[in-house]
N, C-alpha and C. Protein backbone atom coordinates (compact mmCIF):
# COMPACT_ATOMS: atom_id res chain seq x y z
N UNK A 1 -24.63 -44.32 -45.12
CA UNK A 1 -24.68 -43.60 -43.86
C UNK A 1 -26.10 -43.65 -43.27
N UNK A 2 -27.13 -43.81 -44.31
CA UNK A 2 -28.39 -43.57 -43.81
C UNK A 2 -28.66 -44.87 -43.12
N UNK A 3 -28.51 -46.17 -43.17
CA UNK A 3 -28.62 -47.18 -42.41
C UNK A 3 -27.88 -47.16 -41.69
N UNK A 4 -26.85 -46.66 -41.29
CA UNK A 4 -25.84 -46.87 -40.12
C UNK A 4 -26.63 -46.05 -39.24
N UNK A 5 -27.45 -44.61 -39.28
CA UNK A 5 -27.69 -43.70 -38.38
C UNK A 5 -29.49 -44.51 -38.42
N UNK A 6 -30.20 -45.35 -38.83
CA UNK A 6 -31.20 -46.15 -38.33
C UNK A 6 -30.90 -46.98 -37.62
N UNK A 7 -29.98 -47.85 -37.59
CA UNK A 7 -29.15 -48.89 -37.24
C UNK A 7 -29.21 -48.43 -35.53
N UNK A 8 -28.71 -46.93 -35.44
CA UNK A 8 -28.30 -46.44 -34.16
C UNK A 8 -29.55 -46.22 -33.31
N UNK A 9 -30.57 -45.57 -34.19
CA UNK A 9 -31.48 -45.29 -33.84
C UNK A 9 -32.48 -46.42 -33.08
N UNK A 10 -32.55 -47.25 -33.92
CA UNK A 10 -33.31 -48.32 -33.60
C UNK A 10 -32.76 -49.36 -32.40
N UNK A 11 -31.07 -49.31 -32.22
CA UNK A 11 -30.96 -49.79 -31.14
C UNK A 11 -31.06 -49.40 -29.87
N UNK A 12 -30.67 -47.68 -29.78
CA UNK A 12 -31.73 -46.63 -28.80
C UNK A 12 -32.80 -47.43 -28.40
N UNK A 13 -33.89 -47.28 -29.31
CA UNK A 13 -34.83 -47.57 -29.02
C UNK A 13 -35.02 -48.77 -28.42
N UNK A 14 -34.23 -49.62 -28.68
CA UNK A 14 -34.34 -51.39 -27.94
C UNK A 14 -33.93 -50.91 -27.09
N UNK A 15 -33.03 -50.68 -26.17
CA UNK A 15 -32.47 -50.56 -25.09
C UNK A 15 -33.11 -49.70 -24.05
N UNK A 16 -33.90 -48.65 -24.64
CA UNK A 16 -34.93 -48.17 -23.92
C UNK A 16 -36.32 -48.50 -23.26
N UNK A 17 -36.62 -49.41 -24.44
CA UNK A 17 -37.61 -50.19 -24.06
C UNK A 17 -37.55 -51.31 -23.23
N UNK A 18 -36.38 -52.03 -23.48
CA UNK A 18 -36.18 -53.16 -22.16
C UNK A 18 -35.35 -52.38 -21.05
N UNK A 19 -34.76 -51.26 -20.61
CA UNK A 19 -34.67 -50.51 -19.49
C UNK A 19 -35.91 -50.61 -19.10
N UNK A 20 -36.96 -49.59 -19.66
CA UNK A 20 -38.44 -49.54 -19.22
C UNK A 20 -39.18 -51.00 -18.73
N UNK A 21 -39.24 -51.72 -19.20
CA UNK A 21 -40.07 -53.36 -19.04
C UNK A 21 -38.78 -53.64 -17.64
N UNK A 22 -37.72 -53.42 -17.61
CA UNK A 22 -36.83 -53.90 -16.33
C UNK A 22 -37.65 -53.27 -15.37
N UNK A 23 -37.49 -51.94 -15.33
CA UNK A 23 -37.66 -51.05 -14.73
C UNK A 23 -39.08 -51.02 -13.96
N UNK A 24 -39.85 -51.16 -15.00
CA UNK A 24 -41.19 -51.88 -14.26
C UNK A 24 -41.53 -52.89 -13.44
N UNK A 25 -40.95 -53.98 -13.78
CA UNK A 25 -40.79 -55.05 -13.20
C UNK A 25 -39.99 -55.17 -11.80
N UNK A 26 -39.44 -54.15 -11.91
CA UNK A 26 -38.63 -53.80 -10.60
C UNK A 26 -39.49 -53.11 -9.38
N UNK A 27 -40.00 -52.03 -10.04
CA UNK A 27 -40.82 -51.38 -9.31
C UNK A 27 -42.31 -51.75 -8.75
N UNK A 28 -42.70 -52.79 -9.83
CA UNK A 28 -43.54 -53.68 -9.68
C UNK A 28 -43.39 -54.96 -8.41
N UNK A 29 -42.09 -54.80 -8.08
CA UNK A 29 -41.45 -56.41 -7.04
C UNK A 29 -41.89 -57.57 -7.78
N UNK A 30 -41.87 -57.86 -9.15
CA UNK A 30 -41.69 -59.20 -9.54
C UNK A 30 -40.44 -59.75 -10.10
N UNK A 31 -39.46 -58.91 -9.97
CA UNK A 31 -37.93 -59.51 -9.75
C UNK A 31 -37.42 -57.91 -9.02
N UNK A 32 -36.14 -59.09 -8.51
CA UNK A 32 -35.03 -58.47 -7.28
C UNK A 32 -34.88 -57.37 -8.11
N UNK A 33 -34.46 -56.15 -6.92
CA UNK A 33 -33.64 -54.88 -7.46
C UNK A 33 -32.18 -55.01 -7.90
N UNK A 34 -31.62 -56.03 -7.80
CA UNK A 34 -30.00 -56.18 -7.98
C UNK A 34 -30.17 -57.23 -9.42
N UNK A 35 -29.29 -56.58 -10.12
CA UNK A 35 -28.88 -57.12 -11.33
C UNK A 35 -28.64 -57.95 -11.50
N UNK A 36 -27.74 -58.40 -10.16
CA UNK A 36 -26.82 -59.77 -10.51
C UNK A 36 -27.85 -61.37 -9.91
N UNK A 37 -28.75 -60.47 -9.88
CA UNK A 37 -30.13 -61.79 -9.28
C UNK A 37 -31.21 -62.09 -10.23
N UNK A 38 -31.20 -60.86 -10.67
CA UNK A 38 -32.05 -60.56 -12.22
C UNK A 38 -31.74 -61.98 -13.55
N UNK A 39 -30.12 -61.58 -13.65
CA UNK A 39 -29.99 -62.60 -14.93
C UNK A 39 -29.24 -63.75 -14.12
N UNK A 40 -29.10 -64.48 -15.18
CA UNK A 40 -28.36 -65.62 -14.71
C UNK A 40 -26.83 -65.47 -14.54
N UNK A 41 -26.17 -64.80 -15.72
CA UNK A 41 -24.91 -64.33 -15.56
C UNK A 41 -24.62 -62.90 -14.99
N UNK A 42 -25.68 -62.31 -14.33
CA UNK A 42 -25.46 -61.02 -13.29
C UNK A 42 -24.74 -60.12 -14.78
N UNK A 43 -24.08 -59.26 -13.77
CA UNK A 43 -23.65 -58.17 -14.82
C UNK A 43 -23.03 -58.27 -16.35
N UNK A 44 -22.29 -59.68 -16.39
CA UNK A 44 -22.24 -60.12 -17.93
C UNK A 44 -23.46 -60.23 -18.44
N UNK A 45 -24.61 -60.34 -18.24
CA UNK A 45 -25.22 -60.36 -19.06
C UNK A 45 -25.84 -59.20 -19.87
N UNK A 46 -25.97 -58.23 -19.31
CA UNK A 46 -26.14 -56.88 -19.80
C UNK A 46 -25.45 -56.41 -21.02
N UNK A 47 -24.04 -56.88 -20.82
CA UNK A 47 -22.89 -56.60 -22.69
C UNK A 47 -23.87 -57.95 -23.24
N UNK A 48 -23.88 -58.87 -23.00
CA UNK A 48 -24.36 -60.02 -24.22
C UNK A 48 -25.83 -59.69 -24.71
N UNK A 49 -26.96 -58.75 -23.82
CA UNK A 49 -28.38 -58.36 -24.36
C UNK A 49 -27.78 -57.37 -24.83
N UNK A 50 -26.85 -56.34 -24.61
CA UNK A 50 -26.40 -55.38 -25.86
C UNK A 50 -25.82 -56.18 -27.19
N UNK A 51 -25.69 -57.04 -26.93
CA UNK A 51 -24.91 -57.16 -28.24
C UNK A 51 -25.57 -58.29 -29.06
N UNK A 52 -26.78 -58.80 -28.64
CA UNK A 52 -27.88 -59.20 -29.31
C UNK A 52 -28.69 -58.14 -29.80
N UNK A 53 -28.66 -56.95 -28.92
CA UNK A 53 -30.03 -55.71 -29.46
C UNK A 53 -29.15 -55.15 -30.55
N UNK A 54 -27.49 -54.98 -30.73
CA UNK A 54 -27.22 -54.74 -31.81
C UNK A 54 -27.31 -55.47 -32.91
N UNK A 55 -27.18 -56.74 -33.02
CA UNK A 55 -27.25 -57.68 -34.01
C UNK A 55 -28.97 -57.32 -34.45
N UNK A 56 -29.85 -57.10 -33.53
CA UNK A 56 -31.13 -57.25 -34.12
C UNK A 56 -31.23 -55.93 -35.30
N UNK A 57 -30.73 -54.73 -34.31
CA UNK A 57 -30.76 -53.08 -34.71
C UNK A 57 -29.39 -53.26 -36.11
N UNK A 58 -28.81 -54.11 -36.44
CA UNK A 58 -28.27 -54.02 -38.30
C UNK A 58 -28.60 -54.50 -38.63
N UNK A 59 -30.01 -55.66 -38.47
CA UNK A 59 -30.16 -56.30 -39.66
C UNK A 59 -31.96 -55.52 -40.03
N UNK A 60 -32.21 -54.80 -38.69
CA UNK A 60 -33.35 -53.95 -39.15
C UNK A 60 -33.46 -53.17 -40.40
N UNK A 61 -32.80 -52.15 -40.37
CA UNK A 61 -33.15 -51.74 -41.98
C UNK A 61 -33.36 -52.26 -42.80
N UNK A 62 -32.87 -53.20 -43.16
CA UNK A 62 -32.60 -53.96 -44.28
C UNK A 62 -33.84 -54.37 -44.85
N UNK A 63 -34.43 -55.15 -43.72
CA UNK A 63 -35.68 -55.71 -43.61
C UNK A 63 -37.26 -54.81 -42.79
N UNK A 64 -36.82 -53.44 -42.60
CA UNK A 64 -37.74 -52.41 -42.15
C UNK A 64 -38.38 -51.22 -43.70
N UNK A 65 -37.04 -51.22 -44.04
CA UNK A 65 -37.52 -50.31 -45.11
C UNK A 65 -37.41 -51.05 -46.52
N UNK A 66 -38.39 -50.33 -47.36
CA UNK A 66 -38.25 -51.18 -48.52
C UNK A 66 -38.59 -49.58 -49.54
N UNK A 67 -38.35 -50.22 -51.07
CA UNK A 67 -38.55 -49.22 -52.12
C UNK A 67 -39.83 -50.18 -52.92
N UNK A 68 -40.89 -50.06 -53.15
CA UNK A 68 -41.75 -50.41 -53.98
C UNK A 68 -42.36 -49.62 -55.06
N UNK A 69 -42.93 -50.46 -56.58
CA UNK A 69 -43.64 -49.82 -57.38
C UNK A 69 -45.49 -49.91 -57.34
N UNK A 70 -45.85 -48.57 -57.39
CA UNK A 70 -47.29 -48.72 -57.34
C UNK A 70 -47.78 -48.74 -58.58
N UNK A 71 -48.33 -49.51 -59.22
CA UNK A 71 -48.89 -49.32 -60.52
C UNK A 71 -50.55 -48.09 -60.34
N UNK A 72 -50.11 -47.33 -61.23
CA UNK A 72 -50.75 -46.36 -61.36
C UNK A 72 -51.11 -45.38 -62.89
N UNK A 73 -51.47 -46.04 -63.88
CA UNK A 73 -51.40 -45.65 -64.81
C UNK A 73 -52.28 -43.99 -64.66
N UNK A 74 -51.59 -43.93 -66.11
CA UNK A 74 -52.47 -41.94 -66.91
C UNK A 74 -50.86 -40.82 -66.71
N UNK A 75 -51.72 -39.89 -67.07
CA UNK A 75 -50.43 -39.09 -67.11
C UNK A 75 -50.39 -38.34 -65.71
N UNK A 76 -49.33 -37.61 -65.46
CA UNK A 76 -48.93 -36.76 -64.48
C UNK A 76 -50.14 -35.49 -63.59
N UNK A 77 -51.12 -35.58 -65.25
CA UNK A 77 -52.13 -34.29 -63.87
C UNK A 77 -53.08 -35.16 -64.09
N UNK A 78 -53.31 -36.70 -64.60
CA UNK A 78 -54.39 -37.62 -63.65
C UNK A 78 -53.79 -38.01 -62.39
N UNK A 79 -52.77 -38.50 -62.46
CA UNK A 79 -52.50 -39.10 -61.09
C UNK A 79 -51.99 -38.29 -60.09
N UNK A 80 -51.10 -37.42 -60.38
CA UNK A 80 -51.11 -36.12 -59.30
C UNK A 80 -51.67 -36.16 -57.73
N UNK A 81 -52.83 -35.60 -58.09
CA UNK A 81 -54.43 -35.48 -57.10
C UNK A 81 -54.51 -36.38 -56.19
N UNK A 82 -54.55 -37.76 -57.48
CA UNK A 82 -54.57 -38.78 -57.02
C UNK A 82 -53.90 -39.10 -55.91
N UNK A 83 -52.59 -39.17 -55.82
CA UNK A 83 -50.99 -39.40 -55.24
C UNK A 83 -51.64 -37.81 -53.74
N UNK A 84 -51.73 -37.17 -54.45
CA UNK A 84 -52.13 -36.08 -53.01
C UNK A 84 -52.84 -36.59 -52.16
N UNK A 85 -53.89 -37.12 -52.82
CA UNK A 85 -55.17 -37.88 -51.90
C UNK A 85 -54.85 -38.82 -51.21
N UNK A 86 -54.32 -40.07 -51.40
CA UNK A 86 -54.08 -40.94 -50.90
C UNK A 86 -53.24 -40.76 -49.60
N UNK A 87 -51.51 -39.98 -50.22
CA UNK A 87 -51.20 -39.84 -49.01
C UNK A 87 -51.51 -38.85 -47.75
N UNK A 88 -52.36 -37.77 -48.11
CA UNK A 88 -53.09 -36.91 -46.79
C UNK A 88 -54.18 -37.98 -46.66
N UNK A 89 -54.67 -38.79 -46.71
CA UNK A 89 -55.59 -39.69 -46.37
C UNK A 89 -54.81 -40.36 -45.28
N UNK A 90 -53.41 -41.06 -45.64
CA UNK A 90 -52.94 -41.87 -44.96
C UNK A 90 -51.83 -41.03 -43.78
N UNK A 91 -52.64 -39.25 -43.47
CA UNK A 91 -51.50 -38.75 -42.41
C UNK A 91 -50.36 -38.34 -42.79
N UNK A 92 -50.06 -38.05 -44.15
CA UNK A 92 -48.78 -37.54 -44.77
C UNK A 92 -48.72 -36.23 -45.23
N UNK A 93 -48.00 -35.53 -45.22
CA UNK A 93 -48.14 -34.03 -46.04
C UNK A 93 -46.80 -33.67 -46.61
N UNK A 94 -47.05 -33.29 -47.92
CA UNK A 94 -45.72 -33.20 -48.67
C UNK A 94 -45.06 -32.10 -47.92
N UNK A 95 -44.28 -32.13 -48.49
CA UNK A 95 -42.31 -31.67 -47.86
C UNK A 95 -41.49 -31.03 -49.29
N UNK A 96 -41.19 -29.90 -49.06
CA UNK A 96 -40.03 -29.69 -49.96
C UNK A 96 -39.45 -30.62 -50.39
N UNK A 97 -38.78 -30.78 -51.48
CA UNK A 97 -37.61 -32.04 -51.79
C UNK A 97 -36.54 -31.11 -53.40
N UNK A 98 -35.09 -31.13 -53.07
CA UNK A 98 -34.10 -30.25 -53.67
C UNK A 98 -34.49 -31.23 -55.03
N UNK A 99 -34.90 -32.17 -55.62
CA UNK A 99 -34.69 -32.85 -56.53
C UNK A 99 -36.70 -32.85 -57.46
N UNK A 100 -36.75 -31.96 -58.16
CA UNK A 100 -37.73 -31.98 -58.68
C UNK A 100 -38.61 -32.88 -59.32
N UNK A 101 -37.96 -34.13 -59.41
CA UNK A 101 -37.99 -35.51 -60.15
C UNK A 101 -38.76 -36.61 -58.81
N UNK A 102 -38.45 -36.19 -57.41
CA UNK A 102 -38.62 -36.74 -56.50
C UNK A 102 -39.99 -35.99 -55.01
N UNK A 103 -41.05 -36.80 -54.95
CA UNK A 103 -41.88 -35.84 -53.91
C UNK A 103 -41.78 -36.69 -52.48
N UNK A 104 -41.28 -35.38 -51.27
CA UNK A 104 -41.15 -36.06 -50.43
C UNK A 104 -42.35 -35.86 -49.24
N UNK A 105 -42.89 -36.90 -48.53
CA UNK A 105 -43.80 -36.70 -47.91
C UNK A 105 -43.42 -37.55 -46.37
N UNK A 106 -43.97 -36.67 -45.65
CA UNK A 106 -43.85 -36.85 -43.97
C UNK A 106 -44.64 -36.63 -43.52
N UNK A 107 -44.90 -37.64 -41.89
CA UNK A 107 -46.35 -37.98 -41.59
C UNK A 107 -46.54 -36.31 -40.68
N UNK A 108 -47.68 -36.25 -40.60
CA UNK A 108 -48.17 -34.67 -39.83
C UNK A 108 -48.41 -34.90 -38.33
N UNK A 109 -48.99 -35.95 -38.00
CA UNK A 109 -48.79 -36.27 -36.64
C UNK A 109 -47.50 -36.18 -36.03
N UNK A 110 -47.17 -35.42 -34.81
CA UNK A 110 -46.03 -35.32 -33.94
C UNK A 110 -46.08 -37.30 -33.56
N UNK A 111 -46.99 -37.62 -33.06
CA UNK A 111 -46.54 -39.00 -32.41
C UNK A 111 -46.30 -39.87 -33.41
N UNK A 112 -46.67 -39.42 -34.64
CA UNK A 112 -46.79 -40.53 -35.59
C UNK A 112 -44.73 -40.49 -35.68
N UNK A 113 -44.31 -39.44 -35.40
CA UNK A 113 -43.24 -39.22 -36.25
C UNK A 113 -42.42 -39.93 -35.09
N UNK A 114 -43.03 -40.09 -33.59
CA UNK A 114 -41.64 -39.84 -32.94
C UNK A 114 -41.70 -41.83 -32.66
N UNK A 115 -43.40 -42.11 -33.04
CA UNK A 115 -43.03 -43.48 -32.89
C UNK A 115 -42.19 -44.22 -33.89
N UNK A 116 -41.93 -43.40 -34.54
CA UNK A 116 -40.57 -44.32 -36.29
C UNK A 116 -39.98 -43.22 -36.33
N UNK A 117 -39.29 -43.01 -35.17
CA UNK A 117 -37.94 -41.97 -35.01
C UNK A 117 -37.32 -41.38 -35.93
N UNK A 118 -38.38 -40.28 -36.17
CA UNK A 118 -38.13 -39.28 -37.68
C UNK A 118 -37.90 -39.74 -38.44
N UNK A 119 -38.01 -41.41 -38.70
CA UNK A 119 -37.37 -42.06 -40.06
C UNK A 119 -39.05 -41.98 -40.20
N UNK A 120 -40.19 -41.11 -41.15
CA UNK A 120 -41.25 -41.53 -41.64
C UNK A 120 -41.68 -40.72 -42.76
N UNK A 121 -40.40 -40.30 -44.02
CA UNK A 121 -40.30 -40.08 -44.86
C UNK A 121 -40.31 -41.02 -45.86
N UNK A 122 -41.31 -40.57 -46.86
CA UNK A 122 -42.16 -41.72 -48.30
C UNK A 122 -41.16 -40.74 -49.35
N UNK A 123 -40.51 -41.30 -49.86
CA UNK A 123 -39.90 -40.54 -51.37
C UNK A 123 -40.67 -41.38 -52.32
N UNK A 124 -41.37 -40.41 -53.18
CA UNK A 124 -41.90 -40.84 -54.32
C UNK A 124 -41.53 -40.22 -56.05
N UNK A 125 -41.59 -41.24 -56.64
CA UNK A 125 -40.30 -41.15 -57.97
C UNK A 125 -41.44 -41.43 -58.56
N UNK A 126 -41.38 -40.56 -59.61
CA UNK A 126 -42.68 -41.10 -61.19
C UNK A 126 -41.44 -42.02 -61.86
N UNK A 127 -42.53 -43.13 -62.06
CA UNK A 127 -41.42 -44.44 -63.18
C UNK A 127 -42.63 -44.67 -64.25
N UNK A 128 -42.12 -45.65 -65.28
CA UNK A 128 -42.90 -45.47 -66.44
C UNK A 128 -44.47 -46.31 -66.18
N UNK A 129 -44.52 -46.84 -64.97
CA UNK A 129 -45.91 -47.95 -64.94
C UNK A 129 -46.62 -46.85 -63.92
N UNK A 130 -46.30 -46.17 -62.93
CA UNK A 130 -46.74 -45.50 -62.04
C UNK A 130 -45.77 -44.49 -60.91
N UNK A 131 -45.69 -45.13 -60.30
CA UNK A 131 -44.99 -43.93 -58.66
C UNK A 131 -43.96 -45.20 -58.18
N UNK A 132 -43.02 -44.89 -58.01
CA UNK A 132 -41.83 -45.84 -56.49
C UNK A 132 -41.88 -45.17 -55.68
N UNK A 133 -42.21 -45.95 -54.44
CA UNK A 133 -42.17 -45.29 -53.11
C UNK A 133 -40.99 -46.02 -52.04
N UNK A 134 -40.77 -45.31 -51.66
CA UNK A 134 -39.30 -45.80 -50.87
C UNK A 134 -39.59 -45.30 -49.44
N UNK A 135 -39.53 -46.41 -48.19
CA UNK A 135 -39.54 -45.80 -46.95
C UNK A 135 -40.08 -46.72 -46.00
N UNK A 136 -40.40 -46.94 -44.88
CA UNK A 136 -40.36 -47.41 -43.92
C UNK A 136 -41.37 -48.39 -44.80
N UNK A 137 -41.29 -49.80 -44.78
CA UNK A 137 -41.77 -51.27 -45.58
C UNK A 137 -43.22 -51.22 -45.35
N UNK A 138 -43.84 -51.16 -43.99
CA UNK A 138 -44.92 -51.41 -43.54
C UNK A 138 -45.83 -50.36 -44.42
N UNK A 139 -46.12 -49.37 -44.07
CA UNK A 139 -46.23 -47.70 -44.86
C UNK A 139 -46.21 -47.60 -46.28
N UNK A 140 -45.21 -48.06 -46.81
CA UNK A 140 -44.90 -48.62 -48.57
C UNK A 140 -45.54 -49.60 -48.81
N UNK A 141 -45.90 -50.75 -48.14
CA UNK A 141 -46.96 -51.03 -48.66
C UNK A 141 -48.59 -51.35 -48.59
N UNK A 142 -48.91 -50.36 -47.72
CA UNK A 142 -50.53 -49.98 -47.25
C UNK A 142 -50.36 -48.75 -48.73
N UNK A 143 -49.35 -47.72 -48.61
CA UNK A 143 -49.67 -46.84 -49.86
C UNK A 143 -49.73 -47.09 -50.89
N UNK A 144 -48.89 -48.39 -51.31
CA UNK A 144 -48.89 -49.07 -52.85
C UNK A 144 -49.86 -49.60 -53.10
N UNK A 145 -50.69 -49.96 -51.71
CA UNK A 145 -52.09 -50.63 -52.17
C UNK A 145 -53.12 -49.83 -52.32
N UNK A 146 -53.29 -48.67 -51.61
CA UNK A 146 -53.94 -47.68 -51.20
C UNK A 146 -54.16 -46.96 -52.89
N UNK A 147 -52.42 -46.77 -53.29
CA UNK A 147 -52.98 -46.11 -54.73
C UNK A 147 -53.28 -46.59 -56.05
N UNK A 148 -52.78 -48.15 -55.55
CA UNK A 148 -53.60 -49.23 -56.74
C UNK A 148 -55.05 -49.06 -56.46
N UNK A 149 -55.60 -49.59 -55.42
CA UNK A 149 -56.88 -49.36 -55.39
C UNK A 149 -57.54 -47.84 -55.85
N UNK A 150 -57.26 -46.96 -55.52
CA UNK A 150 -57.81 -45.64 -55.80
C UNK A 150 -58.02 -45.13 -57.30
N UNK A 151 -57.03 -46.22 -58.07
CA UNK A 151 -56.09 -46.08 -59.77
C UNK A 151 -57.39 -46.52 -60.29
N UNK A 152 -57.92 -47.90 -59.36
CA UNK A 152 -59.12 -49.51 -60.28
C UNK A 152 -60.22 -48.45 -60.21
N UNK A 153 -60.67 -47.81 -59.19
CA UNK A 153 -61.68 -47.47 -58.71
C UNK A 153 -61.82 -45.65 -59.00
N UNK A 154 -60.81 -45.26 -59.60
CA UNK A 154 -61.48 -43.89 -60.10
C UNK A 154 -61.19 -43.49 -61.73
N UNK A 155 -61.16 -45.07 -62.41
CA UNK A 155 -60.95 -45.35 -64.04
C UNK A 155 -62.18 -45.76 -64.42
């Protein structure tokens, strides 16, 4: 369910954004106000850029979010701190989470959140080498590097 409701999200977002870039361009007078002068196939073409922005918006997740391992050796109240530091460094602040096994963290910036449409939740899992972090790909892995480095450099 959770990729189907990114899926949705993210094609929102395409469709908004090329409304907007139309829309400009319109208002701008560097193409006609009528649609059917705009594309080549006039109003068919509007279902066929929907239905390319959907094809783009399911195969996004897939390839947007990822689950990675950070190697992070020591025990639980060395790396802790550690794991605190890094992600309020990187704009995150932990979050309740019902599963005690699991820490969830979300960015504190309002814009940060609304530019990755409330999807900018890091779940982090203790595994036996270090932390898995699961969540938007880009983000997972600036933090995986972020807390390798912090691991080399405060041993």
């Amino acid at each position: 369910m959770r990729y189907f409701i990114r899926s949705v999200k993210y094609f929102v977002q395409l469709m908004v954004i090329l409304a907007l870039i139309i829309a400009i361009l319109i208002v701008a007078k560097v193409v006609d106000s009528d649609i059917s002068k705009i594309f080549v196939n006039g109003y068919d073409s509007l279902w066929q850029i929907a239905l390319l922005m959907a094809a783009f918006a399911a195969i996004y997740p897939r390839l947007g979010y990822a689950r990675r391992e950070a190697l992070v050796p020591g025990s639980d109240e060395e790396t802790g701190p550690l794991l605190h530091q890094v992600m309020y460094a990187h704009g995150y602040a932990e979050e309740s989470s019902a599963d005690p096994q699991v820490r969830i963290y979300r960015k504190r910036a309002v814009a940060d959140r609304l530019t990755r449409l409330w999807e900018d939740r890091i779940s982090v899992r203790r595994c036996a080498t270090g932390y898995e972090l699961e969540g938007i790909n880009k983000d997972v892995v600036r933090l995986c590097n972020a807390l390798r480095d912090k691991a080399v450099t405060s041993e």
